[in-house]
Protein backbone atom coordinates (compact mmCIF):
# COMPACT_ATOMS: atom_id res chain seq x y z
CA UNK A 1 54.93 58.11 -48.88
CA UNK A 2 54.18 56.77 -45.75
CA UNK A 3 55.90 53.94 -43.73
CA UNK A 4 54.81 50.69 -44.05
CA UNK A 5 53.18 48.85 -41.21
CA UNK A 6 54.10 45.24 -40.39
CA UNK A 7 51.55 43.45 -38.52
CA UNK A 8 52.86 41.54 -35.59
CA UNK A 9 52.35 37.64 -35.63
CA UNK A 10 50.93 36.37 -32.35
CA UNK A 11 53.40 34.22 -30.02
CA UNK A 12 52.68 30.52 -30.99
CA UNK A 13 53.79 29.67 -27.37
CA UNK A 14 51.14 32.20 -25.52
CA UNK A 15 48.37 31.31 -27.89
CA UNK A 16 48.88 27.92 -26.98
CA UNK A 17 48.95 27.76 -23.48
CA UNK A 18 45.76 30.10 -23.61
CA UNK A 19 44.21 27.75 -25.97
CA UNK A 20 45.36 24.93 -23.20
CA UNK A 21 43.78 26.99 -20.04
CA UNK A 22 40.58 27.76 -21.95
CA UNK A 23 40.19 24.04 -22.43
CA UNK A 24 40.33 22.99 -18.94
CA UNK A 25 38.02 26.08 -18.09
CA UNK A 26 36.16 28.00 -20.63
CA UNK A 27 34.33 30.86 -19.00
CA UNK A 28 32.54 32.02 -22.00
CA UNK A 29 30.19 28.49 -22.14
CA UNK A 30 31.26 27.44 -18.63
CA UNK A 31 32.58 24.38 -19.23
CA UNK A 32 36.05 22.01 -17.76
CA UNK A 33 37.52 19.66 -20.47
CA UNK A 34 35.10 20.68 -23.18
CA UNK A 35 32.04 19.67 -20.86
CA UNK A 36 29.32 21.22 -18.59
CA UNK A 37 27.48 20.07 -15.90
CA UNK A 38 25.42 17.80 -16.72
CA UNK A 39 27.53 16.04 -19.42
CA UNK A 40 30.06 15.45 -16.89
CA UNK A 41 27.17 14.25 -14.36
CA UNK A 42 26.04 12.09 -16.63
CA UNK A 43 29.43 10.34 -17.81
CA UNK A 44 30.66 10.18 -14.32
CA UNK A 45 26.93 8.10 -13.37
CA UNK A 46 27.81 5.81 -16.18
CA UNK A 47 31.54 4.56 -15.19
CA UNK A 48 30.26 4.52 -11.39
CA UNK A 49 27.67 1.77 -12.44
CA UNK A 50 29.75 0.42 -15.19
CA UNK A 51 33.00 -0.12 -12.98
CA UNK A 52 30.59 -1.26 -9.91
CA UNK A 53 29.30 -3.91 -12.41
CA UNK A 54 32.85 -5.00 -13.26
CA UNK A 55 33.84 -5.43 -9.73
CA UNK A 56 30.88 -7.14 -8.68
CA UNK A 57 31.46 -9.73 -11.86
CA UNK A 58 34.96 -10.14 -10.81
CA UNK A 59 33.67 -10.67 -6.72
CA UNK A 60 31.31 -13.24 -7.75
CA UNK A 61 33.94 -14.88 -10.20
CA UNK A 62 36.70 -15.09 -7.30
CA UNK A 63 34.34 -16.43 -4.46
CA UNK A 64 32.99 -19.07 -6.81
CA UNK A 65 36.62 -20.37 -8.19
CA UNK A 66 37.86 -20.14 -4.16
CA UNK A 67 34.47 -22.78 -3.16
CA UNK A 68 36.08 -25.01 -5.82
CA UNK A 69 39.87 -25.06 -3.77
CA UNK A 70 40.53 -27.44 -0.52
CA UNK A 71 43.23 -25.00 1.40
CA UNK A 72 44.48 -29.07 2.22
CA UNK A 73 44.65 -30.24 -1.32
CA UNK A 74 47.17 -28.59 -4.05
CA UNK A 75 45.53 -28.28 -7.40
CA UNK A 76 48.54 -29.10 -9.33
CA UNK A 77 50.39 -32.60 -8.52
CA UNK A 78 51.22 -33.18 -12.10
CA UNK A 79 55.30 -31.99 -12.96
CA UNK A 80 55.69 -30.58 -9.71
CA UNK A 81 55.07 -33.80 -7.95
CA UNK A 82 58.45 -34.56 -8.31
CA UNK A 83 60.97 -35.59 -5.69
CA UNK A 84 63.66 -33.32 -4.68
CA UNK A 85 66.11 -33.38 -1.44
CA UNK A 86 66.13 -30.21 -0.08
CA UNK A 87 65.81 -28.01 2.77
CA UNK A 88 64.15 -24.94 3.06
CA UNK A 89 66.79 -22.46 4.15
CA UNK A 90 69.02 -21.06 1.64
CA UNK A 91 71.30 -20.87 4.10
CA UNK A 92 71.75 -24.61 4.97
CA UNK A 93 73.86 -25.32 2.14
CA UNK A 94 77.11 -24.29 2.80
CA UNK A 95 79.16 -24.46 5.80
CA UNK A 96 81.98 -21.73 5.83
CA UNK A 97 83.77 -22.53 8.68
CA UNK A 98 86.54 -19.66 7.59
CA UNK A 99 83.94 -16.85 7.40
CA UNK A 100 82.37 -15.14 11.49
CA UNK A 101 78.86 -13.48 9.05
CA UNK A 102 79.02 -16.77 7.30
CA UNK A 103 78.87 -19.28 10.22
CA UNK A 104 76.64 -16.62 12.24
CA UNK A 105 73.81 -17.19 9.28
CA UNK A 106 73.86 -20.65 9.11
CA UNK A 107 74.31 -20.74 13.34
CA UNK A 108 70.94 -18.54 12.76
CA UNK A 109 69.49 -20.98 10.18
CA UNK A 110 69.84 -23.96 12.03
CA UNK A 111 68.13 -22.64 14.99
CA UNK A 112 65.64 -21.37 12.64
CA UNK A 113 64.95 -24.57 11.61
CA UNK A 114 64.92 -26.16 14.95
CA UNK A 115 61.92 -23.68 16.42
CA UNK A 116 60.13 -24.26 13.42
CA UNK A 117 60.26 -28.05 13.62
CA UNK A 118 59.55 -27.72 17.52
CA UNK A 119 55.96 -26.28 16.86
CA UNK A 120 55.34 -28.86 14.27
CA UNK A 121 52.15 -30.57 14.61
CA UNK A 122 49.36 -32.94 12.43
CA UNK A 123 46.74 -34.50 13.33
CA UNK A 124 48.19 -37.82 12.18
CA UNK A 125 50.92 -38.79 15.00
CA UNK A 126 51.68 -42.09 12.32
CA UNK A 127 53.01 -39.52 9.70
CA UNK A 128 54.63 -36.90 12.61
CA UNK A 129 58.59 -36.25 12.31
CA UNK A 130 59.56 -34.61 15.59
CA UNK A 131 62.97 -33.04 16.23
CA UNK A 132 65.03 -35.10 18.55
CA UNK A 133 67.80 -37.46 19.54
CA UNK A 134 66.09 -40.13 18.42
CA UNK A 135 65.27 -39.24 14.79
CA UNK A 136 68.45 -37.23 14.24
CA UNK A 137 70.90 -38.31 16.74
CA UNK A 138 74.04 -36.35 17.30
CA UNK A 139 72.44 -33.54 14.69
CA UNK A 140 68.94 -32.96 16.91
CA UNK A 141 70.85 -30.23 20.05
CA UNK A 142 72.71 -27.64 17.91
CA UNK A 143 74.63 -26.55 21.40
CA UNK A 144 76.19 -29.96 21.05
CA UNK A 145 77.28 -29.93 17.19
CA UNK A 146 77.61 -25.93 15.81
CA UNK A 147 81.21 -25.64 16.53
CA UNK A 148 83.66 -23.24 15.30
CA UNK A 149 86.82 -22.66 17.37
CA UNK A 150 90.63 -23.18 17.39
CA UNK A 151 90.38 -26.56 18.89
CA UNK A 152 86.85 -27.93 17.78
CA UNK A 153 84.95 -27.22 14.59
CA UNK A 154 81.97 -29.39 13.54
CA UNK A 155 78.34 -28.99 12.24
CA UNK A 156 75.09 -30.12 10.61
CA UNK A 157 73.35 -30.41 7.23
CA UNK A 158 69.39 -31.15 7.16
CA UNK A 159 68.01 -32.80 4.60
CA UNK A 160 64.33 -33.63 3.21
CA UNK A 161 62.63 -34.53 0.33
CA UNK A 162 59.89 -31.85 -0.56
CA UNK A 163 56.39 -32.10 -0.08
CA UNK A 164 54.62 -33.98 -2.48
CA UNK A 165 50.94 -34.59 -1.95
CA UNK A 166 50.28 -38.42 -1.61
CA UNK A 167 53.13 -39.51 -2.80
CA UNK A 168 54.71 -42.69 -1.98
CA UNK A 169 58.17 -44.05 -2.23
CA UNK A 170 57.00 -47.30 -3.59
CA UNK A 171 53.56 -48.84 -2.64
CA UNK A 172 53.19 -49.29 1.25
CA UNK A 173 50.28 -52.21 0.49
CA UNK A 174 52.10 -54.28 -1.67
CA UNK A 175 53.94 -57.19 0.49
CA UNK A 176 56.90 -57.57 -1.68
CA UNK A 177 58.29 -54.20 -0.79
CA UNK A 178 58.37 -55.11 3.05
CA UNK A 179 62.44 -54.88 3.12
CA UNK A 180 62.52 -51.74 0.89
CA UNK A 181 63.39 -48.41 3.44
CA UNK A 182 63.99 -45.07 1.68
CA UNK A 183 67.16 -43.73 3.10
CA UNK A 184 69.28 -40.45 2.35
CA UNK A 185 72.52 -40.99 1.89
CA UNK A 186 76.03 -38.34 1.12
CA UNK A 187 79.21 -38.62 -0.62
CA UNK A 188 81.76 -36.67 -1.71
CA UNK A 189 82.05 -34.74 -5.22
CA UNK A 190 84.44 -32.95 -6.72
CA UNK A 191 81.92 -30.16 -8.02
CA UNK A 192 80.92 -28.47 -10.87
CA UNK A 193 84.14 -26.83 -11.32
CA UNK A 194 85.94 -29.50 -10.82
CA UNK A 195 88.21 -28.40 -7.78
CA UNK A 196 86.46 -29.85 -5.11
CA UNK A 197 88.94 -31.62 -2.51
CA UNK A 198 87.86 -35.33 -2.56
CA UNK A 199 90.25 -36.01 0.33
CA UNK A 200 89.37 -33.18 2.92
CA UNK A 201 90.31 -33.00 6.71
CA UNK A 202 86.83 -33.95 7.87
CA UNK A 203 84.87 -36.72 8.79
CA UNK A 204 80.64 -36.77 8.05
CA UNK A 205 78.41 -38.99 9.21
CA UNK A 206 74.40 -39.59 8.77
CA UNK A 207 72.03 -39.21 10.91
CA UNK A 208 70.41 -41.48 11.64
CA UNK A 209 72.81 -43.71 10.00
CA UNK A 210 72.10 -45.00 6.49
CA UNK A 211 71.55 -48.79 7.21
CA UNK A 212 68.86 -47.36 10.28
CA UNK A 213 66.50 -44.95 8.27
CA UNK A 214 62.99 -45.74 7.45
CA UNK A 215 61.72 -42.28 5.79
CA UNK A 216 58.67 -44.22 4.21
CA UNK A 217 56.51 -44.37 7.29
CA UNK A 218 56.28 -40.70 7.01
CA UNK A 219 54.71 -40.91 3.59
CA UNK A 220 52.29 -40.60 2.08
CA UNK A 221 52.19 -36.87 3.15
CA UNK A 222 48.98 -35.39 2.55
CA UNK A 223 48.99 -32.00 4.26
CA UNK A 224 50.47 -29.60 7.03
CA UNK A 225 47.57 -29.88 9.47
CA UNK A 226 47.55 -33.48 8.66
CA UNK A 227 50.86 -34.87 8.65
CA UNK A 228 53.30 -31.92 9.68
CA UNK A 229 56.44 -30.98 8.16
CA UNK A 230 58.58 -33.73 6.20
CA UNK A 231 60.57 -35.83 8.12
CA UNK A 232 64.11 -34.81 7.81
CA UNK A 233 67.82 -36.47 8.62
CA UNK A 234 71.43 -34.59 9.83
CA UNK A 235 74.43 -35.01 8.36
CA UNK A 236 77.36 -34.04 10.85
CA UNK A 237 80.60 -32.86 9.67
CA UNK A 238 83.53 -33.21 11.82
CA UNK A 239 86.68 -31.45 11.13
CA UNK A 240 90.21 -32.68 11.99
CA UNK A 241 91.99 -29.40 12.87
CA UNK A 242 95.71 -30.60 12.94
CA UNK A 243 95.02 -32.09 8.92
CA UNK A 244 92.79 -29.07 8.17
CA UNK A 245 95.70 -26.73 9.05
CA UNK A 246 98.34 -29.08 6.63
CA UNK A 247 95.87 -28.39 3.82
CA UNK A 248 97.10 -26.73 0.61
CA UNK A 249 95.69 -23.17 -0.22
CA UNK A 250 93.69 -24.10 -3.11
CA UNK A 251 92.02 -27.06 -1.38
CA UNK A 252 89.64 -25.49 1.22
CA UNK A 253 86.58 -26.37 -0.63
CA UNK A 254 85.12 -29.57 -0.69
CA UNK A 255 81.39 -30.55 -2.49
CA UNK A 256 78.93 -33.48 -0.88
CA UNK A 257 76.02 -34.95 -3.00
CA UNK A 258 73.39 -36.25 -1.36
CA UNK A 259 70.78 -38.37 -2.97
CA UNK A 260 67.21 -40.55 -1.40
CA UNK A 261 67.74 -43.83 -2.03
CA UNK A 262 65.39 -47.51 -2.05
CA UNK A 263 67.50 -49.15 0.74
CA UNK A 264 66.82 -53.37 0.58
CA UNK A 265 67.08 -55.70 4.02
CA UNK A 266 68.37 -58.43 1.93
CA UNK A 267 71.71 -57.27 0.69
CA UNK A 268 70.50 -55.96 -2.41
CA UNK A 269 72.73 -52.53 -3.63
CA UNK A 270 70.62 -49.50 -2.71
CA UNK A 271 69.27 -47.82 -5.79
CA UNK A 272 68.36 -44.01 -6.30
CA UNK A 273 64.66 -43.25 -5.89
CA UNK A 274 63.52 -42.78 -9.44
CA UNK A 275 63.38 -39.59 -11.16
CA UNK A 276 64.64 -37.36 -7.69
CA UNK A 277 66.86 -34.57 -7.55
CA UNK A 278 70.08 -34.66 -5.52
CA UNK A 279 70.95 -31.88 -2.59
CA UNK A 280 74.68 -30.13 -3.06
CA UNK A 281 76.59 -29.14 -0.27
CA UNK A 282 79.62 -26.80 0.20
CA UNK A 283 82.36 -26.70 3.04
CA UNK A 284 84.62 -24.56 3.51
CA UNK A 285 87.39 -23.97 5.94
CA UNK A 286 90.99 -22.39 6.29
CA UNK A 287 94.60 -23.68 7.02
CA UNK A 288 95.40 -20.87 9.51
């Protein structure tokens, strides 16, 4: 009795990948991806004027919602329109007077700030805020106030409210707001945390001072090529070295809020501008 023969099963693995190779090419029919010439002509003539249709409905789309924009007017002025003091940099909000890479970026900030505010320009001188001694005072040359050395340390905050298109602090036509001004003014806080020295070694001042500013003839701003960047004041701090070196270790931090005010020629107490946002500013130094 003879031996029995066992017929040998085909590798799943080979008969795949053959399966696989003779899809993207079949020799036999002559064919890539299960089609021949002229189906894959014909499909590829299809999505060329199918896709070229698509782009040219999207083209048109685009170029008629861009005829319906004015590059001067923003199309939203609704919850954005909203008062906030600010500035800009990121890097105008703290002072560290304790830290060389800290003071170097704001140094760099500042004179950032300055260049950008020295090509301002609009079309409307009424509405123009230029950089100078007159508008900012001791805070307009930052050779005179960026100080950080053993004997001398002092320096600047900016402050602005953000642009808000044809906004107004209070109605400019109206004759019963002739002695309202709106002013920015600082004061100390202890901070969010709660650890904020309310009794630090240094002096601040605004710039121009508070009883002097008269932000509202800036407004209403309407647009960069029209009325410029916002007007802007300083707020110099001035540190008293001999009381900043008697300062305990865990009071080197101190926290200023500063809020835009309606300032009143009559005596009235100033009152903040309605539904703004305050600015908060860090300084920090060392007792060494």
């Amino acid at each position: 009795m003879g031996e029995e023969v066992k017929e040998k099963k085909p590798n799943k693995i080979s008969v795949a990948f053959k399966e696989f190779f003779r899809f993207l090419y079949n020799p036999d029919d002559h064919t890539v991806l299960g089609r021949g010439g002229e189906s894959w002509g014909k499909i590829i003539l299809f999505y060329f004027f199918f896709y070229a249709a698509l782009a040219g409905f999207f083209a048109i789309c685009l170029f008629v919602m861009l005829q319906t924009l004015d590059p001067k007017v923003p199309t939203v002025t609704g919850r954005t329109n909203k008062p906030v003091l600010a500035i800009s940099n990121g890097q105008l909000y703290t002072m560290n007077l304790k830290s060389t890479d800290a003071w170097t970026d704001y140094t760099e900030a500042v004179d950032d700030l300055i260049t950008k505010y020295d090509a301002n320009t609009a079309t409307d001188s009424s509405k123009l805020f230029t950089w100078d001694a007159t508008t900012l005072e001791d805070c307009a040359d930052s050779s005179q106030f960026n100080k950080n050395t053993d004997t001398e340390k002092s320096g600047c905050f900016f402050m602005g409210l953000n642009r808000m298109y044809k906004w107004e602090p209070f109605s400019s036509t109206d004759p019963e707001n002739a002695n309202k001004h709106l002013s920015y003014n600082c004061t100390l806080d202890i901070g969010k945390a709660g650890n904020g020295n309310m009794d630090p070694p240094f002096t601040f001042k605004m710039n121009p001072a508070f009883g002097d500013q008269e932000l509202e003839k800036y407004y209403p701003w309407t647009s960069l090529e029209e009325s410029g960047l916002q007007a802007v004041v300083g707020l110099k701090i001035s540190m008293d070295i001999t009381q900043m070196k008697a300062t305990a270790a865990d009071q080197l931090t101190s926290y200023i809020n500063c809020n835009a005010y309606i300032r009143f020629d009559d005596g009235t107490d100033p009152e903040i501008l309605t539904s703004s946002r305050p600015m908060e500013l860090t300084v920090k130094f060392d007792n060494k």
